[in-house]
N, C-alpha and C. Protein backbone atom coordinates (compact mmCIF):
# COMPACT_ATOMS: atom_id res chain seq x y z
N UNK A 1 40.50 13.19 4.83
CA UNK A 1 40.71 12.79 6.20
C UNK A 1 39.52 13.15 7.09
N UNK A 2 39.11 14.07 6.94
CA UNK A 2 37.68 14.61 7.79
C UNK A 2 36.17 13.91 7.45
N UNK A 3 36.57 13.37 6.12
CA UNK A 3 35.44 12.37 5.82
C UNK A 3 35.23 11.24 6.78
N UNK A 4 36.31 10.51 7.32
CA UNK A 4 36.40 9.32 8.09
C UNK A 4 35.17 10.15 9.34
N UNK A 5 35.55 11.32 9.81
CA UNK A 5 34.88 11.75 11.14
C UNK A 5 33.34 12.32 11.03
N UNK A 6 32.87 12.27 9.72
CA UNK A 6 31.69 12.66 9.54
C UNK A 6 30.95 11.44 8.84
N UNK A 7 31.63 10.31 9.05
CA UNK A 7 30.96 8.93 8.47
C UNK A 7 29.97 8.45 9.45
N UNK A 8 30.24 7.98 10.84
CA UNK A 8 28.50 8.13 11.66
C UNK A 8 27.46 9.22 11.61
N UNK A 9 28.12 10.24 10.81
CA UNK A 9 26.49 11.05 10.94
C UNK A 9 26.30 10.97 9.74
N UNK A 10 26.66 10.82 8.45
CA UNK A 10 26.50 10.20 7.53
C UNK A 10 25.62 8.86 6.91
N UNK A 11 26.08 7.92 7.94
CA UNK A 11 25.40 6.78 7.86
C UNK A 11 23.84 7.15 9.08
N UNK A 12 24.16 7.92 9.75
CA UNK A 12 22.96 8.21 10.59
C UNK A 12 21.60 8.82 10.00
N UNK A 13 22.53 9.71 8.82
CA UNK A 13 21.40 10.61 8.06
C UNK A 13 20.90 9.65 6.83
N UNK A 14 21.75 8.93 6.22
CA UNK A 14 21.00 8.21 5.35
C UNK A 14 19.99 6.64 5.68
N UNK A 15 20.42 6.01 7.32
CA UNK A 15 19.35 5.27 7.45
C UNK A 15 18.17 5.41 7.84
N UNK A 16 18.20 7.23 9.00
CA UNK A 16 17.03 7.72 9.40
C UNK A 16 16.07 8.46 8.85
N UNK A 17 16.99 8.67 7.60
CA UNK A 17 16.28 9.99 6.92
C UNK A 17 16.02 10.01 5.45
N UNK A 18 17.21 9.27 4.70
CA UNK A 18 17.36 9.23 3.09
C UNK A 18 16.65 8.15 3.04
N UNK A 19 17.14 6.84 3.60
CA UNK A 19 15.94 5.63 3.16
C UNK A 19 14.94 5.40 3.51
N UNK A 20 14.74 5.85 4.39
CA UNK A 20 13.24 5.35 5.07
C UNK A 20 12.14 6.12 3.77
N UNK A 21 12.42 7.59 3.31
CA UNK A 21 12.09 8.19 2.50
C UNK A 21 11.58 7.69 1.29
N UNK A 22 13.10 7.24 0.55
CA UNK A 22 12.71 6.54 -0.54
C UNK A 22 12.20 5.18 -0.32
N UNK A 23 12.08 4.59 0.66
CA UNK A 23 11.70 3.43 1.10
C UNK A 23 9.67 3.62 0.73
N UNK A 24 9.27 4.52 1.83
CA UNK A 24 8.22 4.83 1.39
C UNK A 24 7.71 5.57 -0.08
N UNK A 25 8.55 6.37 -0.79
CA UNK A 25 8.48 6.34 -1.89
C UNK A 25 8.40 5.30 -3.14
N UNK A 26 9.31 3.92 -2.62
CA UNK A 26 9.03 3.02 -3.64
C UNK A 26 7.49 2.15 -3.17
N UNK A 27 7.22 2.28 -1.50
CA UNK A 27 5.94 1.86 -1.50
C UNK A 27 4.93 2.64 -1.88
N UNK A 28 4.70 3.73 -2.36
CA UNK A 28 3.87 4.47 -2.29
C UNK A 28 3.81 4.31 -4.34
N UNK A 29 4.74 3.76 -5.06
CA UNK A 29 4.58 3.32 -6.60
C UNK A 29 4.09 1.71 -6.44
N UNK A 30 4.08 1.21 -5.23
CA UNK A 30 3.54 -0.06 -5.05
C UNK A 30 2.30 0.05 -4.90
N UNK A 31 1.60 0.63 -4.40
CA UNK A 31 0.34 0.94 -3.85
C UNK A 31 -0.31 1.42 -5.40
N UNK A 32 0.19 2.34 -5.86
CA UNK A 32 0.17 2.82 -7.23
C UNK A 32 -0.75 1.55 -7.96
N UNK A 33 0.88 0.83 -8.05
CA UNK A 33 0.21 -0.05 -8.78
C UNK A 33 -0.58 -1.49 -8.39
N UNK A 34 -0.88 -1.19 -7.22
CA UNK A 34 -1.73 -2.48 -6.52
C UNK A 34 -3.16 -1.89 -6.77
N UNK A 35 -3.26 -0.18 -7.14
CA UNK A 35 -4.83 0.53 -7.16
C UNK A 35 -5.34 0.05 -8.70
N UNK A 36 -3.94 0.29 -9.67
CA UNK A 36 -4.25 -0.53 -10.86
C UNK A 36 -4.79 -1.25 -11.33
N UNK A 37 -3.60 -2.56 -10.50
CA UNK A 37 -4.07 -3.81 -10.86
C UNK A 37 -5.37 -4.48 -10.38
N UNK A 38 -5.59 -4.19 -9.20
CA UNK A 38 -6.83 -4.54 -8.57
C UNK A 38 -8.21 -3.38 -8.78
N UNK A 39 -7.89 -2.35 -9.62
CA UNK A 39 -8.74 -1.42 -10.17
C UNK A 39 -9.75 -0.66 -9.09
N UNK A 40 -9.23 -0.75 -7.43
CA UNK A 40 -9.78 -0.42 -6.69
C UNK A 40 -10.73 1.25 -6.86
N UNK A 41 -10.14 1.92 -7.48
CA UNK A 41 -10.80 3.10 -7.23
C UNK A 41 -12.20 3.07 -8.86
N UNK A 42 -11.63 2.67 -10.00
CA UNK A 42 -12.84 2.23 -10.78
C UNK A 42 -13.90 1.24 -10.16
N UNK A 43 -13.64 0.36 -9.62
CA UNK A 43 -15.11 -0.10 -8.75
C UNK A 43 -15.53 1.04 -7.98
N UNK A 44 -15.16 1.83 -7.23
CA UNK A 44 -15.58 2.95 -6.42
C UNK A 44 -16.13 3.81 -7.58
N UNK A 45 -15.87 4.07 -8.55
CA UNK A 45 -16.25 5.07 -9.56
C UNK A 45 -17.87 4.84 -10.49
N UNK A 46 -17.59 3.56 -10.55
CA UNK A 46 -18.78 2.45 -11.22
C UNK A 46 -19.55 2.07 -10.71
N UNK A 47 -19.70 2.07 -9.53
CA UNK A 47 -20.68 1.29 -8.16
C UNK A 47 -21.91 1.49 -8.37
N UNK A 48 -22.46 2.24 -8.97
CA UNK A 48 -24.21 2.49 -9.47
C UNK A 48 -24.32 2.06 -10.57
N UNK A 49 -23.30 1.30 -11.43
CA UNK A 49 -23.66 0.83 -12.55
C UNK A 49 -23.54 -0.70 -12.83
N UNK A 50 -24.56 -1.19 -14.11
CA UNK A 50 -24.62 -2.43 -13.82
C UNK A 50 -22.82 -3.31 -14.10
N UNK A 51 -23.09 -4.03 -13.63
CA UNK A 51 -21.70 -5.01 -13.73
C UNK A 51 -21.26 -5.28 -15.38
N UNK A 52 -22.28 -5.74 -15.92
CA UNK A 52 -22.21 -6.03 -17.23
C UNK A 52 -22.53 -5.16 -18.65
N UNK A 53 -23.01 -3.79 -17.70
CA UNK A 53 -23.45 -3.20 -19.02
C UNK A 53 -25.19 -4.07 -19.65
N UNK A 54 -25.55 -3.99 -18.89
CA UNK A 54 -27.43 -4.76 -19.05
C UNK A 54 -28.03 -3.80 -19.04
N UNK A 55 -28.69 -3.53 -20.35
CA UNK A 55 -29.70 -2.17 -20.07
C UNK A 55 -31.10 -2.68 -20.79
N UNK A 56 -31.52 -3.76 -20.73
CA UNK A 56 -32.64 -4.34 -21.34
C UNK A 56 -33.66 -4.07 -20.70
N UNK A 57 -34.71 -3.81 -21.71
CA UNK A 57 -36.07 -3.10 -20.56
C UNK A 57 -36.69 -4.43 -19.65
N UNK A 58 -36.98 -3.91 -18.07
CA UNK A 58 -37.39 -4.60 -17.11
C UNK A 58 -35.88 -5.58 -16.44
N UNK A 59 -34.43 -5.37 -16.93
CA UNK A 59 -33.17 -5.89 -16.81
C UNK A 59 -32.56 -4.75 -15.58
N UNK A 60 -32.74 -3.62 -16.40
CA UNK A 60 -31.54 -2.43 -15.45
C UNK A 60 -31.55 -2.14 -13.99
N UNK A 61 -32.66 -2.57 -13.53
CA UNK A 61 -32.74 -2.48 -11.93
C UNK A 61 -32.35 -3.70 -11.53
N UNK A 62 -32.66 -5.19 -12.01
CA UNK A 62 -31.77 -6.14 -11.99
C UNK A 62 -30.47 -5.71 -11.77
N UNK A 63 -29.92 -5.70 -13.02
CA UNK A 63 -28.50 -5.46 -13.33
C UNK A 63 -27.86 -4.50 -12.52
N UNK A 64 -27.78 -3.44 -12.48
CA UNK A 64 -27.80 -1.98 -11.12
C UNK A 64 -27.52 -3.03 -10.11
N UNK A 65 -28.65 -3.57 -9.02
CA UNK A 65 -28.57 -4.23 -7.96
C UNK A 65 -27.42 -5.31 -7.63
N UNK A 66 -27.45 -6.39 -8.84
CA UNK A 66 -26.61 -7.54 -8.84
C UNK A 66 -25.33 -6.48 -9.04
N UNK A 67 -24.63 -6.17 -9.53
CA UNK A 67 -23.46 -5.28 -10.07
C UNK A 67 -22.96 -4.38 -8.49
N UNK A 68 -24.18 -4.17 -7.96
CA UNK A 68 -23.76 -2.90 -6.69
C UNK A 68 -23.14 -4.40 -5.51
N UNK A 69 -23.85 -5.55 -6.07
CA UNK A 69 -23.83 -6.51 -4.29
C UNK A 69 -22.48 -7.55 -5.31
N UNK A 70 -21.90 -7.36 -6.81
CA UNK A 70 -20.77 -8.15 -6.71
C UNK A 70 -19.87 -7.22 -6.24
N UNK A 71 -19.77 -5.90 -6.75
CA UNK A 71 -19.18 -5.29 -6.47
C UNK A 71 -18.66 -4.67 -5.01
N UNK A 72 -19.79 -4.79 -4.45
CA UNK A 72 -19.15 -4.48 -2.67
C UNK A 72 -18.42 -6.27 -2.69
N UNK A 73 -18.90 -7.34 -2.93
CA UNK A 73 -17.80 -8.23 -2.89
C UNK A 73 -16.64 -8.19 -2.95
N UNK A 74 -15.92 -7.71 -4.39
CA UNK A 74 -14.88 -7.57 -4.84
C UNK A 74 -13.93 -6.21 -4.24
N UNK A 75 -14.99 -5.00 -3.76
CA UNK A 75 -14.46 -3.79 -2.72
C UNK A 75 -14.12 -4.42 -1.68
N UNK A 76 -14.45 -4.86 -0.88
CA UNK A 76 -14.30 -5.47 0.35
C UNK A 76 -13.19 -7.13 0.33
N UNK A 77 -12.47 -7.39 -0.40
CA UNK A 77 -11.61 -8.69 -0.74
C UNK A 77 -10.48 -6.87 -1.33
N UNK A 78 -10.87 -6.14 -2.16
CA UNK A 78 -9.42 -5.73 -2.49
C UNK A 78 -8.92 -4.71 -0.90
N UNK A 79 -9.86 -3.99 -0.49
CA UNK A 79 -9.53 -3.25 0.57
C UNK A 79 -8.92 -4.19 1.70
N UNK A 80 -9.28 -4.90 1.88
CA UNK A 80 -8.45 -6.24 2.88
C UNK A 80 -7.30 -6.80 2.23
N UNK A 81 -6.79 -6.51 1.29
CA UNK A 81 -5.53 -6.90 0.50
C UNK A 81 -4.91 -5.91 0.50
N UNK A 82 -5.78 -4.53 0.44
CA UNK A 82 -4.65 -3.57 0.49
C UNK A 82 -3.95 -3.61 1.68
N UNK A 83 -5.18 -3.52 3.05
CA UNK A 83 -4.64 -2.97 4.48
C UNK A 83 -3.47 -4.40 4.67
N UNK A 84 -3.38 -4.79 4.65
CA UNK A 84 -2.68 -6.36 4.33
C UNK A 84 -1.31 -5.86 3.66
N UNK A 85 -1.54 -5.32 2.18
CA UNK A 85 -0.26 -4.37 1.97
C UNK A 85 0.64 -3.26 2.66
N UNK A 86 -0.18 -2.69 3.21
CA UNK A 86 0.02 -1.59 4.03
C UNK A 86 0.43 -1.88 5.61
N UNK A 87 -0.32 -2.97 5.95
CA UNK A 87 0.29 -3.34 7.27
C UNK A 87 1.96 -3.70 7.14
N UNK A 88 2.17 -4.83 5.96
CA UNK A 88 3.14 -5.07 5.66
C UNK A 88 4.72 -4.10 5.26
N UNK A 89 3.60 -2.98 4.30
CA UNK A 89 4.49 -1.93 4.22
C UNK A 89 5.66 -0.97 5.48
N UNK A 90 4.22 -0.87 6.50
CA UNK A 90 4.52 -0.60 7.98
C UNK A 90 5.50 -1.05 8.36
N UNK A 91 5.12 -2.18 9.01
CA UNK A 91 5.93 -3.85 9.30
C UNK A 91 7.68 -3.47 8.60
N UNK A 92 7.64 -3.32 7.45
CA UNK A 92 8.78 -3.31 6.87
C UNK A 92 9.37 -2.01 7.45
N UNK A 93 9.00 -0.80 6.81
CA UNK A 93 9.72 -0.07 7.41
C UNK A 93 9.56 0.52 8.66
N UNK A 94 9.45 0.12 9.96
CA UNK A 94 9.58 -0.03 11.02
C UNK A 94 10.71 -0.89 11.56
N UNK A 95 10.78 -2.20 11.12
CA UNK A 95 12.00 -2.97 11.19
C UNK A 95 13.40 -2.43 10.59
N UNK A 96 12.78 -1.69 9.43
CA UNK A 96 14.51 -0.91 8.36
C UNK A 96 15.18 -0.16 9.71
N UNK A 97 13.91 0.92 10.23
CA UNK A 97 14.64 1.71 11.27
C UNK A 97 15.02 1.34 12.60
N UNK A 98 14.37 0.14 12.96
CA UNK A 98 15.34 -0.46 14.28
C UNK A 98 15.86 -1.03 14.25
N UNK A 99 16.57 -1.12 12.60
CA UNK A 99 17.72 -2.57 13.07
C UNK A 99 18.61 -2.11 13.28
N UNK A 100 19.46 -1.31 13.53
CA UNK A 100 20.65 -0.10 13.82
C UNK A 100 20.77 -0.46 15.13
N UNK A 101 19.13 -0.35 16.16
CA UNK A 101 19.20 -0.19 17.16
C UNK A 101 19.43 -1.32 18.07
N UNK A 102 18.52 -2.27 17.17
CA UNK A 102 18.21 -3.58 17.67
C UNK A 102 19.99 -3.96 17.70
N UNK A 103 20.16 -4.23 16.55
CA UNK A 103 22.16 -4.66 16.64
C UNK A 103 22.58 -4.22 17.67
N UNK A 104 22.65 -2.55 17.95
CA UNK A 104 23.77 -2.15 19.00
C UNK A 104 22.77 -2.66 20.74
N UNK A 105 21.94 -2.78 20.74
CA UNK A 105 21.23 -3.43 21.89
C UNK A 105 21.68 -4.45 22.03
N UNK A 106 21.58 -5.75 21.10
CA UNK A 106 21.90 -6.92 20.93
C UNK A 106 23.70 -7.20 21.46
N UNK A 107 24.71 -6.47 21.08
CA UNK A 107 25.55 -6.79 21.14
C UNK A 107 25.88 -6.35 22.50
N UNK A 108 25.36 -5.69 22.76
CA UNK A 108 25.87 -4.73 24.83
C UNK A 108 24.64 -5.52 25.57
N UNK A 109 23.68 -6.02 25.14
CA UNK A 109 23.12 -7.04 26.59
C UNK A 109 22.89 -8.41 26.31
């Protein structure tokens, strides 16, 4: 019977506090695997090296150079996909936590 009277703070604690949590927790295995798939931090790791593995004499300063200017290409297309993720991530949970509010607004004006 006392359960019924501790059900709004209940539901209060798990939309303000339990999900938003794991909410960012499942984005934060998204991100995970968006660093993966798009191998963002190995281009950061590799960036002085040639693209292809070219080490032919009078090649490696070639290769080095071309490899550093695809590679800021491909840095600069995944980092704009991430913030893109991340805005979105935002976006999302920002909306999780005002829709509680937005409803009870909505229905009184």
């Amino acid at each position: 019977m006392s359960y019924y009277f501790l059900l709004p703070v209940t539901f209060l604690r798990f939309w303000f506090i339990e999900a938003p949590v794991s909410l960012i927790g499942f984005f934060g295995s998204v991100n995970s695997a968006f660093d993966r798939l798009f191998s963002l931090t190995l281009l950061f790791k590799t960036f002085f090296k040639p693209w292809k593995n070219e080490y032919r004499q009078g090649l490696v300063g070639f290769s080095i150079g071309m490899g550093m200017l695809i590679k800021s290409c491909v840095i600069l297309v995944d980092l704009t996909l991430f913030f893109l993720l991340l805005f979105g991530e935002l976006i999302t949970v920002l909306l999780f936590i005002f829709l509680p509010i937005a409803t009870v607004y909505f229905l009184f004006y």
